[in-house]
Structure formats: C-alpha cells, structure tokens
C-alpha atoms as a PDB file:
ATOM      1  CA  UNK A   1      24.345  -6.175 -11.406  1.00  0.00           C
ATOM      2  CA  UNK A   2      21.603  -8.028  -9.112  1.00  0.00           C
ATOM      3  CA  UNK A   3      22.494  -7.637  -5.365  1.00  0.00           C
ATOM      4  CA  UNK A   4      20.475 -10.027  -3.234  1.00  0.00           C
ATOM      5  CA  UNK A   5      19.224  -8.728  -0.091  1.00  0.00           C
ATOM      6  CA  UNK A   6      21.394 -11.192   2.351  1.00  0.00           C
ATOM      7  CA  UNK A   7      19.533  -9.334   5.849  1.00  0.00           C
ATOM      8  CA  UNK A   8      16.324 -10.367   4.345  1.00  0.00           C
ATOM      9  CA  UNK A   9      17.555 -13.772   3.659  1.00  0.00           C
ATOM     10  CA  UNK A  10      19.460 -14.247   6.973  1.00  0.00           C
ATOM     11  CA  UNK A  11      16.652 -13.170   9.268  1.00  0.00           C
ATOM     12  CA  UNK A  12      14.560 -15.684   7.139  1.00  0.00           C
ATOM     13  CA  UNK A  13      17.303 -18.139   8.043  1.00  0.00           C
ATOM     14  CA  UNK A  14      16.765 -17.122  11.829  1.00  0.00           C
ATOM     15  CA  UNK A  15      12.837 -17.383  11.626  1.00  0.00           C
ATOM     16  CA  UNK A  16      13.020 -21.035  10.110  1.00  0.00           C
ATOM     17  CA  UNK A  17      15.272 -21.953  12.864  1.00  0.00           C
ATOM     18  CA  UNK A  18      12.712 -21.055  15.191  1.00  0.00           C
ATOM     19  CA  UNK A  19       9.692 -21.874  13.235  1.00  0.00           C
ATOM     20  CA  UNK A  20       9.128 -18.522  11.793  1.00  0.00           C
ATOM     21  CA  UNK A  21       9.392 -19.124   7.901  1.00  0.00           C
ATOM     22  CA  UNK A  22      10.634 -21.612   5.329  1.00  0.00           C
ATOM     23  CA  UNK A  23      11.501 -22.286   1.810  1.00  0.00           C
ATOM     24  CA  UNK A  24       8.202 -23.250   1.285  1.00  0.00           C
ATOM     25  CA  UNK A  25       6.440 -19.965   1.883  1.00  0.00           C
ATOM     26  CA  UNK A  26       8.944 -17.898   0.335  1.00  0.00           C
ATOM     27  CA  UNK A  27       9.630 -16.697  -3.260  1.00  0.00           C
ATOM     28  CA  UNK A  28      11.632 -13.651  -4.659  1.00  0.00           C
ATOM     29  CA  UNK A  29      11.108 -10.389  -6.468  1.00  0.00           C
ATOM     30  CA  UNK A  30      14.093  -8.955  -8.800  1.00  0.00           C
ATOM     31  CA  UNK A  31      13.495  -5.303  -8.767  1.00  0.00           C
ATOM     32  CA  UNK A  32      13.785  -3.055 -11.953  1.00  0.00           C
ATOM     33  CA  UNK A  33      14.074   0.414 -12.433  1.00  0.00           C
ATOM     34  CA  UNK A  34      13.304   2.288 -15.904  1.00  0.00           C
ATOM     35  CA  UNK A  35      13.145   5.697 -17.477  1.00  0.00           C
ATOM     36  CA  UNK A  36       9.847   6.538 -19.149  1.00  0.00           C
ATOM     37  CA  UNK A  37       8.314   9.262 -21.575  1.00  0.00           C
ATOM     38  CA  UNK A  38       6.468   9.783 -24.409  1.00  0.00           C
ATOM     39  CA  UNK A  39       7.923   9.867 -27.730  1.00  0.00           C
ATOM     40  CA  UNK A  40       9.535  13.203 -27.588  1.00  0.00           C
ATOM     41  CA  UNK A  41      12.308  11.607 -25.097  1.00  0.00           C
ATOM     42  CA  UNK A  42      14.705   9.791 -26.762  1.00  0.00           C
ATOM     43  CA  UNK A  43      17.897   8.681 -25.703  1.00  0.00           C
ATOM     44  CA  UNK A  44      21.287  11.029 -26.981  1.00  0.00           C
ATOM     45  CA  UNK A  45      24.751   9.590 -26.865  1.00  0.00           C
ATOM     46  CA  UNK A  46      25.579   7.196 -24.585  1.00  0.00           C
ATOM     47  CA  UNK A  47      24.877   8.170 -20.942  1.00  0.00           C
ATOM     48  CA  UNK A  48      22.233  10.581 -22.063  1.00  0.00           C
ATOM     49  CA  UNK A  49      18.468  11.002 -22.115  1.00  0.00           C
ATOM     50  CA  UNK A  50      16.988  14.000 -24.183  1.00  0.00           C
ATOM     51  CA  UNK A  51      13.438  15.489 -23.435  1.00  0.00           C
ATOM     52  CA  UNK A  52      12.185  18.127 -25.904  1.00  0.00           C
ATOM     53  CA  UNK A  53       8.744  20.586 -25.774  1.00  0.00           C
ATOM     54  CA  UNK A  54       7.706  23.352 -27.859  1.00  0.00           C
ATOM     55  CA  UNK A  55      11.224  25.319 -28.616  1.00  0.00           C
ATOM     56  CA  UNK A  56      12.568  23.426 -25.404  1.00  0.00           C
ATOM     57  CA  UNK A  57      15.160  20.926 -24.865  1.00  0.00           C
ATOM     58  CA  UNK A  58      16.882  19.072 -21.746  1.00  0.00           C
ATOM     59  CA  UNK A  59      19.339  17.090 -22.342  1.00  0.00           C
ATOM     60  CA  UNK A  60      19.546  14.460 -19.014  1.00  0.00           C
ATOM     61  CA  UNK A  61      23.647  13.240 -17.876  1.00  0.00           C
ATOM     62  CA  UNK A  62      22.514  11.728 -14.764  1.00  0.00           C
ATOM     63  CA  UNK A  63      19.281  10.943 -12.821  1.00  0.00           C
ATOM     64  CA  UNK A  64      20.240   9.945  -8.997  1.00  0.00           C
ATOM     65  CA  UNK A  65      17.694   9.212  -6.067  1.00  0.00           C
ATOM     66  CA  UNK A  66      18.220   7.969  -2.591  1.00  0.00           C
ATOM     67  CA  UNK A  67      15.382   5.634  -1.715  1.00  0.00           C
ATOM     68  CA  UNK A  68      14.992   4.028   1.843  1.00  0.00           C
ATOM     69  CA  UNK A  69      12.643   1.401   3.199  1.00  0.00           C
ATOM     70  CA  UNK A  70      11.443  -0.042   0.388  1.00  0.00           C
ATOM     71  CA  UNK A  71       8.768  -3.409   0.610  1.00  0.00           C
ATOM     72  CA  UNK A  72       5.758  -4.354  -1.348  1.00  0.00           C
ATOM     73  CA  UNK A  73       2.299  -3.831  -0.280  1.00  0.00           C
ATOM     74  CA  UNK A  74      -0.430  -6.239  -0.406  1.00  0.00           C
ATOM     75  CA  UNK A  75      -2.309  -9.192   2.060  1.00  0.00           C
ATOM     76  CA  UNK A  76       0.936 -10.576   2.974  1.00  0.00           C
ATOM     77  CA  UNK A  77       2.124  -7.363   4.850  1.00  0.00           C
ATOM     78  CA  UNK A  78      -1.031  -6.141   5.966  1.00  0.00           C
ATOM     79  CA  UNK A  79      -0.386  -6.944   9.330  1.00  0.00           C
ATOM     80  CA  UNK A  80       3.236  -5.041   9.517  1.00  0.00           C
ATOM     81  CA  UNK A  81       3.827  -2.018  11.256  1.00  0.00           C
ATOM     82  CA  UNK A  82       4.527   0.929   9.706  1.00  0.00           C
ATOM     83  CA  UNK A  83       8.011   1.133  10.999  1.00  0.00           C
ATOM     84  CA  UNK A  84       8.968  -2.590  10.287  1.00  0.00           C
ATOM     85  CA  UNK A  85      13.046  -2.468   9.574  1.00  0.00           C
ATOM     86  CA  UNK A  86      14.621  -5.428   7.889  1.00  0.00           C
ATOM     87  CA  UNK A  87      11.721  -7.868   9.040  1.00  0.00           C
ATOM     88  CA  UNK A  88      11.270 -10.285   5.378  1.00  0.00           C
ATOM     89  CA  UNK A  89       7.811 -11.602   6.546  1.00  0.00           C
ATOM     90  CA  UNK A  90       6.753  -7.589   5.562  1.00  0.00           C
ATOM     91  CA  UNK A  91       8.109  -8.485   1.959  1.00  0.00           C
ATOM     92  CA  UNK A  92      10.863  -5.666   2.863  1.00  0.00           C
ATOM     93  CA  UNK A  93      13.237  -5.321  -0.473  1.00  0.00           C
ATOM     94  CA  UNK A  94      16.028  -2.530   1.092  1.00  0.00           C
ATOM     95  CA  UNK A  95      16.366  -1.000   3.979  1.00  0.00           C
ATOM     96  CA  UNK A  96      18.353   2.106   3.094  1.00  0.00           C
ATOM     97  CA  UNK A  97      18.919   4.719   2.433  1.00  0.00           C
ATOM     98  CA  UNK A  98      20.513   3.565  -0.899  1.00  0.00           C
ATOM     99  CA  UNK A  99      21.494   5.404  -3.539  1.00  0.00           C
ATOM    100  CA  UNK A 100      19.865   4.351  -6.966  1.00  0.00           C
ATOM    101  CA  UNK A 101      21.203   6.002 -10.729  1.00  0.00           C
ATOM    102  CA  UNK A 102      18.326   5.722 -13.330  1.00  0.00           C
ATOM    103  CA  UNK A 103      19.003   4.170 -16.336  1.00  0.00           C
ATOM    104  CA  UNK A 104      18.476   6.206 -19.276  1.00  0.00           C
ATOM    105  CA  UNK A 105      18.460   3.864 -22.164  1.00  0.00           C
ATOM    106  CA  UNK A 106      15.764   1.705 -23.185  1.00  0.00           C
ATOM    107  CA  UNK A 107      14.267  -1.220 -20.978  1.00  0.00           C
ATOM    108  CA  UNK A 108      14.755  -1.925 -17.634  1.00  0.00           C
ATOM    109  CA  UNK A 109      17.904  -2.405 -15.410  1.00  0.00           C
ATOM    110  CA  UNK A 110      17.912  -4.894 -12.637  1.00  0.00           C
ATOM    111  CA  UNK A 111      19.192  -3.589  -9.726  1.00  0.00           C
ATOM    112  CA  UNK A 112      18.599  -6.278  -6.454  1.00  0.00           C
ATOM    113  CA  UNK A 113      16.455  -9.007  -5.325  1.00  0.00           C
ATOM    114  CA  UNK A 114      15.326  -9.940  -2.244  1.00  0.00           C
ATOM    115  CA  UNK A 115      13.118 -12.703  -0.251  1.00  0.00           C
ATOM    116  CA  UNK A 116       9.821 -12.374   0.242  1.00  0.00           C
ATOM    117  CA  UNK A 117       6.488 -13.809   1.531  1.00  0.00           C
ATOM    118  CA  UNK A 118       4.400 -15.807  -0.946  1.00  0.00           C
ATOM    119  CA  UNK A 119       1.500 -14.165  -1.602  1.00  0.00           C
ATOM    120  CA  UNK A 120      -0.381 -11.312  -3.762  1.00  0.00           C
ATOM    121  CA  UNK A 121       0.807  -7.666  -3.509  1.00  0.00           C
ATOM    122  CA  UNK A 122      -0.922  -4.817  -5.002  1.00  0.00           C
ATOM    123  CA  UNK A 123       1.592  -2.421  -5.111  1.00  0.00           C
ATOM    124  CA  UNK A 124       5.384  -1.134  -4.163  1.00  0.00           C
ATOM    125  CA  UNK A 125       6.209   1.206  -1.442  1.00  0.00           C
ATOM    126  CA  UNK A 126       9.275   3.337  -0.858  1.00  0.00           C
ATOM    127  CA  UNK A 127      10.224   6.842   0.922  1.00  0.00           C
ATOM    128  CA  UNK A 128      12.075   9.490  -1.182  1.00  0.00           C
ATOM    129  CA  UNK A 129      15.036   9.971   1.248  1.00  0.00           C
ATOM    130  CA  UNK A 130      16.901  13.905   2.071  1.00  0.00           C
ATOM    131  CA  UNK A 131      19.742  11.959   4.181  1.00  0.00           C
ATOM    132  CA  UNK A 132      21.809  14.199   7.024  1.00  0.00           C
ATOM    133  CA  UNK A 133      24.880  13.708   8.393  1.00  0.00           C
ATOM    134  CA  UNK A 134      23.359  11.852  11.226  1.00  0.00           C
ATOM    135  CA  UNK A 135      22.483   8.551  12.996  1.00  0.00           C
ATOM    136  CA  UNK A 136      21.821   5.477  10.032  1.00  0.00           C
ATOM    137  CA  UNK A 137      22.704   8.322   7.140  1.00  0.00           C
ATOM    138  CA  UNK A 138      26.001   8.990   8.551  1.00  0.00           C
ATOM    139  CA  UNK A 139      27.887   6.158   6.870  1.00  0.00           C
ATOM    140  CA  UNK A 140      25.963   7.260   3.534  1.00  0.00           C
ATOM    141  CA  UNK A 141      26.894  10.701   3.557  1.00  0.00           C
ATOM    142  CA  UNK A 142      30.282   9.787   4.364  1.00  0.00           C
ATOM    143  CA  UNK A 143      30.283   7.750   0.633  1.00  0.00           C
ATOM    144  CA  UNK A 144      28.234  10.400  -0.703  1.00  0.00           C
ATOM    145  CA  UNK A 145      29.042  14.039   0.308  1.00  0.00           C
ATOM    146  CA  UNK A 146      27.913  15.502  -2.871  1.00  0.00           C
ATOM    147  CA  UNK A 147      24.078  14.182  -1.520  1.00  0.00           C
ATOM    148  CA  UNK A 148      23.783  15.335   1.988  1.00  0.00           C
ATOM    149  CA  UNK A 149      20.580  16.785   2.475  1.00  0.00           C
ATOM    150  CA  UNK A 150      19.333  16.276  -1.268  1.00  0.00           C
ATOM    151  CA  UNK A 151      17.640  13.025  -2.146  1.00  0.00           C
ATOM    152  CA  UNK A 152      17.188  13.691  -6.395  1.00  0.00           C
ATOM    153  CA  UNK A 153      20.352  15.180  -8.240  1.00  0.00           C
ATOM    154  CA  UNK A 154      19.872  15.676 -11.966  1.00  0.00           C
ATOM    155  CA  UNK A 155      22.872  16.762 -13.879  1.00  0.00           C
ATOM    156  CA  UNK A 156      22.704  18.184 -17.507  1.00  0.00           C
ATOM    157  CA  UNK A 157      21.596  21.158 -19.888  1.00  0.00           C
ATOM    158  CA  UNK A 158      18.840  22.925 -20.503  1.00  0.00           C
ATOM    159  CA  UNK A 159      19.085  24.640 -23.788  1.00  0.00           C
ATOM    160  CA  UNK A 160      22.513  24.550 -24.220  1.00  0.00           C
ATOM    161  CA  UNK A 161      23.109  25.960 -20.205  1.00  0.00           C
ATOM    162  CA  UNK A 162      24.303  23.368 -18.304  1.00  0.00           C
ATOM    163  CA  UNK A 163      22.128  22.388 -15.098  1.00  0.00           C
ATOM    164  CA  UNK A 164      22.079  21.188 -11.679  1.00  0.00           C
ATOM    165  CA  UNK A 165      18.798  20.008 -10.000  1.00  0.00           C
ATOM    166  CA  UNK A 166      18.566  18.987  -6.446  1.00  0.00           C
ATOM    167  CA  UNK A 167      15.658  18.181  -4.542  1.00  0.00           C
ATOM    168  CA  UNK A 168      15.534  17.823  -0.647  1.00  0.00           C
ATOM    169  CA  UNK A 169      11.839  16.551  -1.165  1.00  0.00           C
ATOM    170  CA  UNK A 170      10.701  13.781   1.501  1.00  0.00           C
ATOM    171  CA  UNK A 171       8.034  11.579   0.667  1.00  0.00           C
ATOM    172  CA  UNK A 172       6.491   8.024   0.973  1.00  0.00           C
ATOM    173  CA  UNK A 173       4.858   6.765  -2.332  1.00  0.00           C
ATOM    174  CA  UNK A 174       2.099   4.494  -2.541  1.00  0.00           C
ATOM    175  CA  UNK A 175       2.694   2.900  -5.831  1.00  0.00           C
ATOM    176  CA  UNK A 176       0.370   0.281  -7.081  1.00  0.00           C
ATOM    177  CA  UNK A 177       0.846  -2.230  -9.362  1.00  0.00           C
ATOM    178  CA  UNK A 178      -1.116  -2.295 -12.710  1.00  0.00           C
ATOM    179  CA  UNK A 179      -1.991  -5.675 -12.176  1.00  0.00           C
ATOM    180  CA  UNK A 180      -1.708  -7.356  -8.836  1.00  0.00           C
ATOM    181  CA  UNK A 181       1.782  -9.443  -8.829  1.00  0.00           C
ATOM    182  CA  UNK A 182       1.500 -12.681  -7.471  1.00  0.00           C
ATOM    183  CA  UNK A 183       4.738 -14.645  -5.604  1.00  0.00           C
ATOM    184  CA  UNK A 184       4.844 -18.212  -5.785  1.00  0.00           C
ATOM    185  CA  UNK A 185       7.266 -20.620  -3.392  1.00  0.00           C
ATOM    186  CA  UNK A 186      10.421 -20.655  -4.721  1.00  0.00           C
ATOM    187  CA  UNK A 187       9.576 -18.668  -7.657  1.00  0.00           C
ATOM    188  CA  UNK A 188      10.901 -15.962  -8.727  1.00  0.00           C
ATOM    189  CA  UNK A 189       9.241 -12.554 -10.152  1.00  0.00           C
ATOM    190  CA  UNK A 190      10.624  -9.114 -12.037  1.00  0.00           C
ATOM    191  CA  UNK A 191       9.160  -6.330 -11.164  1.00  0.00           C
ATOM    192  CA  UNK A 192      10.098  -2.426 -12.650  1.00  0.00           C
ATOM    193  CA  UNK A 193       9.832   1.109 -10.614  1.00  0.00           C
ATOM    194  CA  UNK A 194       9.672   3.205 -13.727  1.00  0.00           C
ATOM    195  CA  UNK A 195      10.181   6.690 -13.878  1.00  0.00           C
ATOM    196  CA  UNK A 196       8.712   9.650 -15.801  1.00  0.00           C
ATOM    197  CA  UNK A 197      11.924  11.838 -15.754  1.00  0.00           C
ATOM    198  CA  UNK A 198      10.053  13.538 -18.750  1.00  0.00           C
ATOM    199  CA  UNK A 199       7.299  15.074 -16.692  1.00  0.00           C
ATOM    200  CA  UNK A 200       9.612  16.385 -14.076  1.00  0.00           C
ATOM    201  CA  UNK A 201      10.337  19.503 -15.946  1.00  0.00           C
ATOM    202  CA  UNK A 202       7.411  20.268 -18.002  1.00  0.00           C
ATOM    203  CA  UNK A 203       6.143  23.603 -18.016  1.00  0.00           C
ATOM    204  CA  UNK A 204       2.677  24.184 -16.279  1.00  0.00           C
ATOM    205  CA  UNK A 205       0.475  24.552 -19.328  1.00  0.00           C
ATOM    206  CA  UNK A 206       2.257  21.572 -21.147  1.00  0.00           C
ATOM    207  CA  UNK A 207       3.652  24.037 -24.018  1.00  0.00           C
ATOM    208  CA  UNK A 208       7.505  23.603 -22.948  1.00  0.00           C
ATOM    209  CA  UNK A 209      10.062  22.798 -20.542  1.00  0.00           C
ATOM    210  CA  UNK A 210      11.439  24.699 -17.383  1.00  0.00           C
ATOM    211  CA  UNK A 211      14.700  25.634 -16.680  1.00  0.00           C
ATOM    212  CA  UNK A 212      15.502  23.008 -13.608  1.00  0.00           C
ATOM    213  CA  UNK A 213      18.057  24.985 -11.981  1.00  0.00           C
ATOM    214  CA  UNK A 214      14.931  27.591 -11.030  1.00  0.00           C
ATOM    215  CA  UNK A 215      13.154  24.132  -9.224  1.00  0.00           C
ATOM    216  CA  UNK A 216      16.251  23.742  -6.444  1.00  0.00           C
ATOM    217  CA  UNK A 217      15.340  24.677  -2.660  1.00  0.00           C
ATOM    218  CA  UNK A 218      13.304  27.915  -2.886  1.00  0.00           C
ATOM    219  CA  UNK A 219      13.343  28.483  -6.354  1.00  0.00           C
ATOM    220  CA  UNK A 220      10.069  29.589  -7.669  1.00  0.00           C
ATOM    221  CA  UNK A 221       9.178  26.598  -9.670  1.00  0.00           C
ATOM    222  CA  UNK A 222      10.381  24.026  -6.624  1.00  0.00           C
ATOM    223  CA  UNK A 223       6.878  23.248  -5.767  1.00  0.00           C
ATOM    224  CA  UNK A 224       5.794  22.620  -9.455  1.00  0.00           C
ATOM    225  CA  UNK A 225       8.532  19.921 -10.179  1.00  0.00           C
ATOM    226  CA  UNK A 226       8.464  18.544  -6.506  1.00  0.00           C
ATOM    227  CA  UNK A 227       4.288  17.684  -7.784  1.00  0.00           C
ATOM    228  CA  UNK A 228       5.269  16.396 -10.987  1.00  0.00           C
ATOM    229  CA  UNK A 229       8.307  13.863  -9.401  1.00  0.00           C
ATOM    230  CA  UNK A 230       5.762  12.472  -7.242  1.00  0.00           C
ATOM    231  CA  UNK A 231       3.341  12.060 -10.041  1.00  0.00           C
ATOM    232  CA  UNK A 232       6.277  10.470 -12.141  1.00  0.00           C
ATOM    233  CA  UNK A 233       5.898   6.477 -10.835  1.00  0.00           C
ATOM    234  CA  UNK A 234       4.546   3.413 -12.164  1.00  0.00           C
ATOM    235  CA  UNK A 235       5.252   0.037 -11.145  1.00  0.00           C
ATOM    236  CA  UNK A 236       4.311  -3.312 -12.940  1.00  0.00           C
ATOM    237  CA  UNK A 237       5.459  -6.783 -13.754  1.00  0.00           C
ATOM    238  CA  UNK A 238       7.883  -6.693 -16.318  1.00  0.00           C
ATOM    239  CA  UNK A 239       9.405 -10.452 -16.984  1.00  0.00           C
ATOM    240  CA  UNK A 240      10.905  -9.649 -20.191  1.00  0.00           C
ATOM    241  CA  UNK A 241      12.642  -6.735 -18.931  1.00  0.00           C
ATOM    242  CA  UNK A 242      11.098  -4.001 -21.634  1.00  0.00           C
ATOM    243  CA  UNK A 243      10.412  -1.410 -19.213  1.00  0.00           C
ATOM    244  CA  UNK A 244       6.648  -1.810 -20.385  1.00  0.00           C
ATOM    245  CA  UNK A 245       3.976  -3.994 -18.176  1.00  0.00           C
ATOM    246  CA  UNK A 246       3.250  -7.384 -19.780  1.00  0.00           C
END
C-alpha cells in the first residue's frame, strides 16, 4: 500500500504560501522496492525466496532493513545541504528511520510516494540505519524492539539449519540511476530500489553459499557480507512495475 509523504507535501503547502514552490514545479516519484538474482534464486512457497550455489542452499523467510533519509540526487538538489531534514525542494522521499520488508516474489512492490522538485535526477540516496534507543529512534525502537541496534534482519535456513542474520552496518549509498529519471509538473514517475539479496551470502570464490549466522557482529565472515550488501543496489525507472529497468 502507497503511503504519500504528507511532511513533504505540507511544507510544500507552507513554501507556496510564501512563494517558495507550487504545483507547477512539482511532480511525484512512487518508490519501489524489489528482490533481485540470477536464475538460481527462485521464489519457494509463499513468503519465501530460495538462493542455491554449488551443494548450497538458503532458503530466505524475511528480508527487513531500516532506511533513513532517503531523497534523490541530481541538479535539482545540488544546492541542499547534506543534513537537509524534511525540506521537499531537496526531492526528500522519507525521513526515517523506517522500517522497510523486501518483497520476495517477482516484480516490484510500491511502498510510498512523495513530492518532489521537477527536474532530472541521476540517482537515489539513502543511509542504512543501526537505530538506538535514543533521541528520533526512540519512538522506533519502542515499535520495534526486536531491531534496536541492527538495521538488516534476515530470517531463514541455511541448509536445513535455521538462521538469523543481523547487521548493525551504517552506511550512506550513492545509488545511481541507469538512466537519468526525469520529473515532469504534475507528473508522476515509478521508480524501484532493487536488491541483490542473492549476493549477500555468496561465498568468496563464487563456488557456494555461507552460513549467515557466522556474518552477525564479529563473526568471521561479517566483513565479507557487510561488502557484498553494499554492493547489492540498483535503482532504475520501472513504470510497469517488473522489477527490471525499462
């Protein structure tokens, strides 16, 4: 279900009354997000995603990340600062932290929209969130409990063992687009995050999986699958919703 981003569209509101912004220069982006891999990953029963290399197999319940200040890069927003909270003229999408589950069926899943700028962006940006018991994460946790101080939670097996993964990895990722996406006045454009969950736990020399519960917090294979989730993003426009770039 599409959840528009009313702080975006009320500050807008705000601006026009003061001569900040109008219908006229602003358009909207529906955000996507989809599950990606090659053909080895196929979905299982309902609910499930299953990855398989060499004599390997994980079988995926549930892919969760908590993703804060997310906004699209491009002319538009070069003039924003970096720490530019709930401001629409810097094309921001969500403020955060939010909690997103990954679809792991075919295609994309809408998940909000939001007003931006018209205008040409070249990419997506977004910061991988750990959030604490603290300050603007305290109301999160409180929904949340199971996710303080982890900001990716994978649930499922891994050869038959079941498996919990969780990541405290921070990061802010750069994602650009495939093609540049361009935002017309009043228009309104899809765009999909898609995610490699299939790289995340393949084995170093490509011949197999790894067992994810030996990638949590000081695990000796933490710092492989931490390289190979930030590797895992794409972006693109995606109008018919495929989970592919058009």
């Amino acid at each position: 279900m599409r959840i528009r981003a009313m702080k975006a569209l009320a500050l807008c509101a705000l601006m026009f009354a003061v001569g900040g912004c109008s219908d006229s220069d602003m358009g909207e982006v529906s955000l996507q997000l989809a599950t990606r891999g090659p053909a080895s990953m196929a979905s299982g029963a309902p609910g499930q995603l299953v990855i398989t290399a060499g004599p390997d197999e994980i079988v995926v319940d549930g892919v969760q990340l908590v993703l804060r200040k997310v906004r699209l890069d491009g002319a538009p927003t070069a003039s924003c600062p970096e720490d530019a909270e709930g401001d629409s003229r810097c094309a921001e999408l969500r403020l955060g932290p939010a909690l997103f589950d990954l679809p792991l069926g075919e295609g994309a899943e809408p998940v909000f929209s939001a007003a931006v700028p018209v205008g040409t962006y070249s990419g997506i940006k977004f910061q991988i969130h750990r959030p604490t018991n603290a300050n603007e994460d305290a109301d999160f946790v409180a929904d949340h409990p199971e996710l303080e101080d982890i900001s990716i939670r994978v649930l499922g097996s891994y050869n038959g063992t079941p498996f919990t993964f969780a990541s405290d990895l921070t990061e802010v990722e750069d994602v650009v687009f495939a093609e540049p996406v361009e935002i017309g006045a009043g228009g309104e454009v899809q765009v999909t995050l898609q995610v490699d969950v299939s790289g995340w736990f393949a084995s170093e020399d490509g011949t197999g999986l790894v067992n994810p519960s030996e990638a949590n917090d000081g695990g000796p294979l933490e710092s492989l699958v931490e390289r190979q989730i930030r590797e895992s993003f794409r972006a693109f426009h995606d109008e018919d919703l495929d989970g592919a770039a058009d």
